[in-house]
N, C-alpha and C. Protein backbone atom coordinates (compact mmCIF):
# COMPACT_ATOMS: atom_id res chain seq x y z
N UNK A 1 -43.41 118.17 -155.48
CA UNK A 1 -44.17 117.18 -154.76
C UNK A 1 -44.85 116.26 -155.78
N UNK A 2 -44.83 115.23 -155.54
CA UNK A 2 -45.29 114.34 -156.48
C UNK A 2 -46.71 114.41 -156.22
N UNK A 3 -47.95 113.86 -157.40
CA UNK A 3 -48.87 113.67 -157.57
C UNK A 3 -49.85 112.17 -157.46
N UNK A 4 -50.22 111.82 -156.55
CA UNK A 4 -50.84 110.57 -156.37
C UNK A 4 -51.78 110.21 -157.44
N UNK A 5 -52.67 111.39 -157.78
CA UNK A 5 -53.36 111.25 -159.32
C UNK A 5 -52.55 110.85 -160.27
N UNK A 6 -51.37 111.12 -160.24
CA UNK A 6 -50.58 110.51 -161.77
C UNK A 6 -49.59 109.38 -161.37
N UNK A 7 -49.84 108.84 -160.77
CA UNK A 7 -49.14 107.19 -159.85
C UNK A 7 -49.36 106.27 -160.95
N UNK A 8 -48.65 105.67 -161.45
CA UNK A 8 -48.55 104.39 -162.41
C UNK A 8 -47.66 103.73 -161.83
N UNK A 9 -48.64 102.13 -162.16
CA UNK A 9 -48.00 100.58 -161.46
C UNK A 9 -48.10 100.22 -162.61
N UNK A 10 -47.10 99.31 -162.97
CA UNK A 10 -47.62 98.56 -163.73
C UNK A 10 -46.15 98.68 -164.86
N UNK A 11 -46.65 98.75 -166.50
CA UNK A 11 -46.38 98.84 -167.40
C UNK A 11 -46.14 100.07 -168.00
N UNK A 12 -47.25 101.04 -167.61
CA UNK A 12 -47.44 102.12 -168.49
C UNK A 12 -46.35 103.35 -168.13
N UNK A 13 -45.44 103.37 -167.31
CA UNK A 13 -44.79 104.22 -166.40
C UNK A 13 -44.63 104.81 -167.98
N UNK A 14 -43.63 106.63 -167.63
CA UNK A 14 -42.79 107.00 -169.01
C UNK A 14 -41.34 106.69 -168.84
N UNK A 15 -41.31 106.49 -167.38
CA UNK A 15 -39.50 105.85 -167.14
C UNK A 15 -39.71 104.45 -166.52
N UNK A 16 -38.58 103.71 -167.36
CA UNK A 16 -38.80 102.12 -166.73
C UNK A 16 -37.00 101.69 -166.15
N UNK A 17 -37.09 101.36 -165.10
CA UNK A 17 -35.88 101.14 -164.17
C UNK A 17 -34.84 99.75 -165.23
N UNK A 18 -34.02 99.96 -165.37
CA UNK A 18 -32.87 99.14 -166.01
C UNK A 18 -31.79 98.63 -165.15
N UNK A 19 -32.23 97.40 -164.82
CA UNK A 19 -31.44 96.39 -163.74
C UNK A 19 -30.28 95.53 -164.64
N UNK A 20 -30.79 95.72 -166.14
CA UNK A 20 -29.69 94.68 -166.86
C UNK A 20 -28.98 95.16 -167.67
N UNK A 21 -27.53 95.17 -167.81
CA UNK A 21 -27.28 96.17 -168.93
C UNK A 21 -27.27 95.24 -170.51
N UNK A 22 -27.62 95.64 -171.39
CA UNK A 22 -28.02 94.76 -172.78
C UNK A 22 -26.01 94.28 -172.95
N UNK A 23 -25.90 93.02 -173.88
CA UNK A 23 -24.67 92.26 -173.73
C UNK A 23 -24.07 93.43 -174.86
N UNK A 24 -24.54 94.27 -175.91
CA UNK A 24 -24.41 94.94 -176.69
C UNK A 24 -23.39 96.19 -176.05
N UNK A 25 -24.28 96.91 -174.75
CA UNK A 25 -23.18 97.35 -174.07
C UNK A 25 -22.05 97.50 -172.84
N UNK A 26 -22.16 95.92 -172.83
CA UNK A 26 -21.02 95.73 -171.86
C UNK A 26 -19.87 95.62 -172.62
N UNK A 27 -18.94 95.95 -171.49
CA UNK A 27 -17.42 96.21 -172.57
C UNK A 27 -16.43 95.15 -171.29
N UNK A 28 -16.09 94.30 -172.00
CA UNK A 28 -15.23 92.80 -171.07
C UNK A 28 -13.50 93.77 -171.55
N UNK A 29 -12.79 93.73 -170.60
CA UNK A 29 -11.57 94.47 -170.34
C UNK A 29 -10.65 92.91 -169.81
N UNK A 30 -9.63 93.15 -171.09
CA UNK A 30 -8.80 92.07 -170.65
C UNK A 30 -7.33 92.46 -170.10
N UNK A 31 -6.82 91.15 -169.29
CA UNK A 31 -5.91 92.06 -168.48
C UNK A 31 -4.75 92.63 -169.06
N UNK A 32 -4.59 92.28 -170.77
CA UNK A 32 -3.59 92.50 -171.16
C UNK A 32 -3.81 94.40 -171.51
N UNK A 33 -5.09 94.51 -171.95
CA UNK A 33 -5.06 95.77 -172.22
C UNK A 33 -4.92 97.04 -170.77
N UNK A 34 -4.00 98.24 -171.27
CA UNK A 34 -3.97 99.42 -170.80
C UNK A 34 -4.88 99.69 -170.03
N UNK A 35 -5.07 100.14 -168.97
CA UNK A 35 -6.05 100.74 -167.94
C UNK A 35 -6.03 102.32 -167.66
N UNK A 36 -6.65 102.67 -166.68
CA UNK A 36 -6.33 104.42 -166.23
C UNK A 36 -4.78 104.47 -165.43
N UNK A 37 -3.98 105.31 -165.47
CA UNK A 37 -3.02 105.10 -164.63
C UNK A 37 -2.85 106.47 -163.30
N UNK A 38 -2.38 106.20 -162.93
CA UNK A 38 -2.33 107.13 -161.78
C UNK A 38 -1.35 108.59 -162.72
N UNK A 39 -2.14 109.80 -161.59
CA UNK A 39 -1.20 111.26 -162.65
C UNK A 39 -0.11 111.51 -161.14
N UNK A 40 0.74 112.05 -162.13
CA UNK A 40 1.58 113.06 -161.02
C UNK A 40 0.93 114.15 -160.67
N UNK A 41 1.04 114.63 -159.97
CA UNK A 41 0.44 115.81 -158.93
C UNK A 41 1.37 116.99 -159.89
N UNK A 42 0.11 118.39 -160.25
CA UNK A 42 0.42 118.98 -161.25
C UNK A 42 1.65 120.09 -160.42
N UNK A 43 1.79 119.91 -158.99
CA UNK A 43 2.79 120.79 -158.36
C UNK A 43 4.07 120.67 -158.90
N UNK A 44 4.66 119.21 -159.09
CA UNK A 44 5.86 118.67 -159.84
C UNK A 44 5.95 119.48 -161.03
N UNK A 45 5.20 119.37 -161.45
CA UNK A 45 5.65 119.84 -162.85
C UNK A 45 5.64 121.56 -162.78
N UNK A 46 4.90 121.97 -161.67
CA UNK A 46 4.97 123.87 -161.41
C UNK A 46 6.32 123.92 -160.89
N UNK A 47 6.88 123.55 -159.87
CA UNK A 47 8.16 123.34 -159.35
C UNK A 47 9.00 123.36 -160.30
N UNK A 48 9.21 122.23 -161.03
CA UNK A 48 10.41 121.92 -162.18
C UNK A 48 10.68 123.34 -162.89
N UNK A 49 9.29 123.58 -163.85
CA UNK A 49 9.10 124.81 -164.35
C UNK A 49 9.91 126.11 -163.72
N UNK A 50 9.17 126.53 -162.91
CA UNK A 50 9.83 127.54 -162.18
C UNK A 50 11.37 127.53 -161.87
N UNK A 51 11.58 126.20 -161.52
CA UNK A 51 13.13 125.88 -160.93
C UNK A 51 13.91 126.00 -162.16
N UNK A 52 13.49 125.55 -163.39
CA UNK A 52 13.96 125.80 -164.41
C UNK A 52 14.07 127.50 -165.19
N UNK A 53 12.76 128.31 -165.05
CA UNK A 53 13.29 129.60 -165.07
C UNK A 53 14.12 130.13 -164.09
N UNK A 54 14.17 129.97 -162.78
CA UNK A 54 15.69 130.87 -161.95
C UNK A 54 16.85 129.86 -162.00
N UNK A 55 16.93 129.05 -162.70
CA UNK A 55 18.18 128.32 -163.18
C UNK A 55 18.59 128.97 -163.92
N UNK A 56 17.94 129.10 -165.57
CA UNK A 56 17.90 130.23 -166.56
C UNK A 56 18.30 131.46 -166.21
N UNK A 57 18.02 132.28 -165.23
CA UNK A 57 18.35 133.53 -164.80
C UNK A 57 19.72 133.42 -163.99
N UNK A 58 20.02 132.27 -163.34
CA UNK A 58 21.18 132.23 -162.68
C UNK A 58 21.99 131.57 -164.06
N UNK A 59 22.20 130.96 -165.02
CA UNK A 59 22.80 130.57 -166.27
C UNK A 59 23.27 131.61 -166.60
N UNK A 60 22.10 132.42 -167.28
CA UNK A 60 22.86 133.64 -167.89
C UNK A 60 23.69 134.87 -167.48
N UNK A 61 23.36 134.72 -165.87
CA UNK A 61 24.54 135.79 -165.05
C UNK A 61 26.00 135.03 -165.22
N UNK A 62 25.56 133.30 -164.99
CA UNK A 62 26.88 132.88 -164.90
C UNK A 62 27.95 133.39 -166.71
N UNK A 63 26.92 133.30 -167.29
CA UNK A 63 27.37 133.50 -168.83
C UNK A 63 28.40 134.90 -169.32
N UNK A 64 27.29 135.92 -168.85
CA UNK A 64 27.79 137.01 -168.72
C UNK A 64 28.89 137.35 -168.19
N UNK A 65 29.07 137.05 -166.29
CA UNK A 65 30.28 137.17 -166.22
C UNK A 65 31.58 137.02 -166.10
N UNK A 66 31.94 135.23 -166.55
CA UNK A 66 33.03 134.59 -166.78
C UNK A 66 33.17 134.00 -168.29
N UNK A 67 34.51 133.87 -168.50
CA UNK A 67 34.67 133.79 -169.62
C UNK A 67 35.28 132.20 -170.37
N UNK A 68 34.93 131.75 -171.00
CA UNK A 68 35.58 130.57 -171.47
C UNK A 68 34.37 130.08 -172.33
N UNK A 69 34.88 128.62 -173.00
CA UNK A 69 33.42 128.19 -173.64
C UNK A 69 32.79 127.45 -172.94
N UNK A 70 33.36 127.14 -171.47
CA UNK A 70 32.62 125.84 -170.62
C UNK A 70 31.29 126.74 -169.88
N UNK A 71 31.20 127.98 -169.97
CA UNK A 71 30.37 128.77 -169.48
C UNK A 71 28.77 128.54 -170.65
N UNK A 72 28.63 127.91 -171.42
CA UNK A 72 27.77 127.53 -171.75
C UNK A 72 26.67 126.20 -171.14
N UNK A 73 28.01 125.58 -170.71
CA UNK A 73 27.58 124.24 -170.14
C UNK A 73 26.63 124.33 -168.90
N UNK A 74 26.33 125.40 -168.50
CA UNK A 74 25.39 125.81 -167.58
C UNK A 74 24.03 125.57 -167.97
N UNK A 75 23.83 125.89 -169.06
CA UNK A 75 22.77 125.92 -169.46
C UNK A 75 21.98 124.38 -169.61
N UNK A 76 22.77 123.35 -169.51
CA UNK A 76 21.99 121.74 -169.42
C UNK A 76 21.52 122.37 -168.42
N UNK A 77 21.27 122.64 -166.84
CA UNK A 77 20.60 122.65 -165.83
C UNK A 77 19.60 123.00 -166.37
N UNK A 78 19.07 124.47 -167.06
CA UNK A 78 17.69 124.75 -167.13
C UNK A 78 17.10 124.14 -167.92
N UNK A 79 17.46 123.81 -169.05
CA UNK A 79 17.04 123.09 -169.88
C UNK A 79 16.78 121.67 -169.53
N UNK A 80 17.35 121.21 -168.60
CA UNK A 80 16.53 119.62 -168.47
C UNK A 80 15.40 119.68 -167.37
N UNK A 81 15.81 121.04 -166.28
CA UNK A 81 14.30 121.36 -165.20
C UNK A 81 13.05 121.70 -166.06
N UNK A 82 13.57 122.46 -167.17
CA UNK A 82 12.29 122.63 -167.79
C UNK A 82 11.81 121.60 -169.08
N UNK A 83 12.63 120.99 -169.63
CA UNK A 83 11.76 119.47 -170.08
C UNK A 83 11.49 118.61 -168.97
N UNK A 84 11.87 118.15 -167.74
CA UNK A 84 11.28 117.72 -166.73
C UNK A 84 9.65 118.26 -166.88
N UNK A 85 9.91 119.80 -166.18
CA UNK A 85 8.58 120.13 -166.18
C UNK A 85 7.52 120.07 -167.15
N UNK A 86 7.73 120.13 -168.35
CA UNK A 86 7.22 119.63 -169.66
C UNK A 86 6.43 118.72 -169.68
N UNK A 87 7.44 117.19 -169.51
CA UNK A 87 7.01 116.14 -169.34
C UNK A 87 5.77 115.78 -168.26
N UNK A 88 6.06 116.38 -167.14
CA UNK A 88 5.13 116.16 -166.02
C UNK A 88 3.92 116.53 -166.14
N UNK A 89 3.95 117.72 -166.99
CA UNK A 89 2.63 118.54 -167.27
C UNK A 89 2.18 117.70 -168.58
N UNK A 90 2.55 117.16 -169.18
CA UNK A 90 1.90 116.27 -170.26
C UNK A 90 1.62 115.12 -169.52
N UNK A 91 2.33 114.54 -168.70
CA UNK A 91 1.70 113.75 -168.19
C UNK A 91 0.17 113.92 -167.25
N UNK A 92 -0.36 114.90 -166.45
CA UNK A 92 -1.17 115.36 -165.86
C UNK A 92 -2.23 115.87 -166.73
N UNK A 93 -1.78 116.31 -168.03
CA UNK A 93 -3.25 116.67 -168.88
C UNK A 93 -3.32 115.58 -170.01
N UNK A 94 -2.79 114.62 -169.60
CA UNK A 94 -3.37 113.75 -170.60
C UNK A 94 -4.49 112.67 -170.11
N UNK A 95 -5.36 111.88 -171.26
CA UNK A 95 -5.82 111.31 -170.74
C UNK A 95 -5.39 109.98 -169.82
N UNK A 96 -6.40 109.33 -168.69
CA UNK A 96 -5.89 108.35 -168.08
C UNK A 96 -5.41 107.14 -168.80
N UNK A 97 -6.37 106.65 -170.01
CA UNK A 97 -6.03 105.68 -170.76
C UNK A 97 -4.94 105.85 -171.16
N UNK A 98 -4.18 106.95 -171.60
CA UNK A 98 -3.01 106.48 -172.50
C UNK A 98 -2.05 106.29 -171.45
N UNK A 99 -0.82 105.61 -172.43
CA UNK A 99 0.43 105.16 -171.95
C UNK A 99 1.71 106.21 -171.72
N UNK A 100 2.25 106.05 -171.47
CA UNK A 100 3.80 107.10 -170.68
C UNK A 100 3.71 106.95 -169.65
């Protein structure tokens, strides 16, 4: 509860209200420069992830049980779900200012 005995008008307050901001710290933003950008939603990048480990698990059954060298070629699938997911998640913990 405030105190009417300790009421100051005037000058002498210990806090004084700041209506102007000094030109020192205003910061003028031109349109050429970078702004905040919008994030992807961090689910994308849980999805990818995941989709990319049971890709991985379905890769290496495929690996195991047929034979040739094209049975490697399986493996682009997990590997690009999970740099997908990579990417997405760097995108979401980074800051807004930067670019990507």
């Amino acid at each position: 509860m405030l105190d009417a005995g300790h009421a100051v008008e005037g000058g002498g307050a210990d806090a004084v209200r700041v209506t102007e901001v000094p030109d020192e710290e205003r910061r003028t933003v031109s349109p050429d420069e970078p702004g905040p950008v919008d994030r992807p939603s961090y689910l994308a990048a849980l999805v990818a992830g995941l989709l990319g480990a049971f890709s991985a698990l379905l890769a290496f059954v495929v690996i195991t049980v047929t034979d040739g060298v094209w049975r490697f070629a399986v493996l682009a699938v997990p590997v690009s779900l999970m740099v997908l997911g990579g990417v997405l998640a760097y995108r979401f913990f980074r800051r807004p200012s930067e670019g990507l």
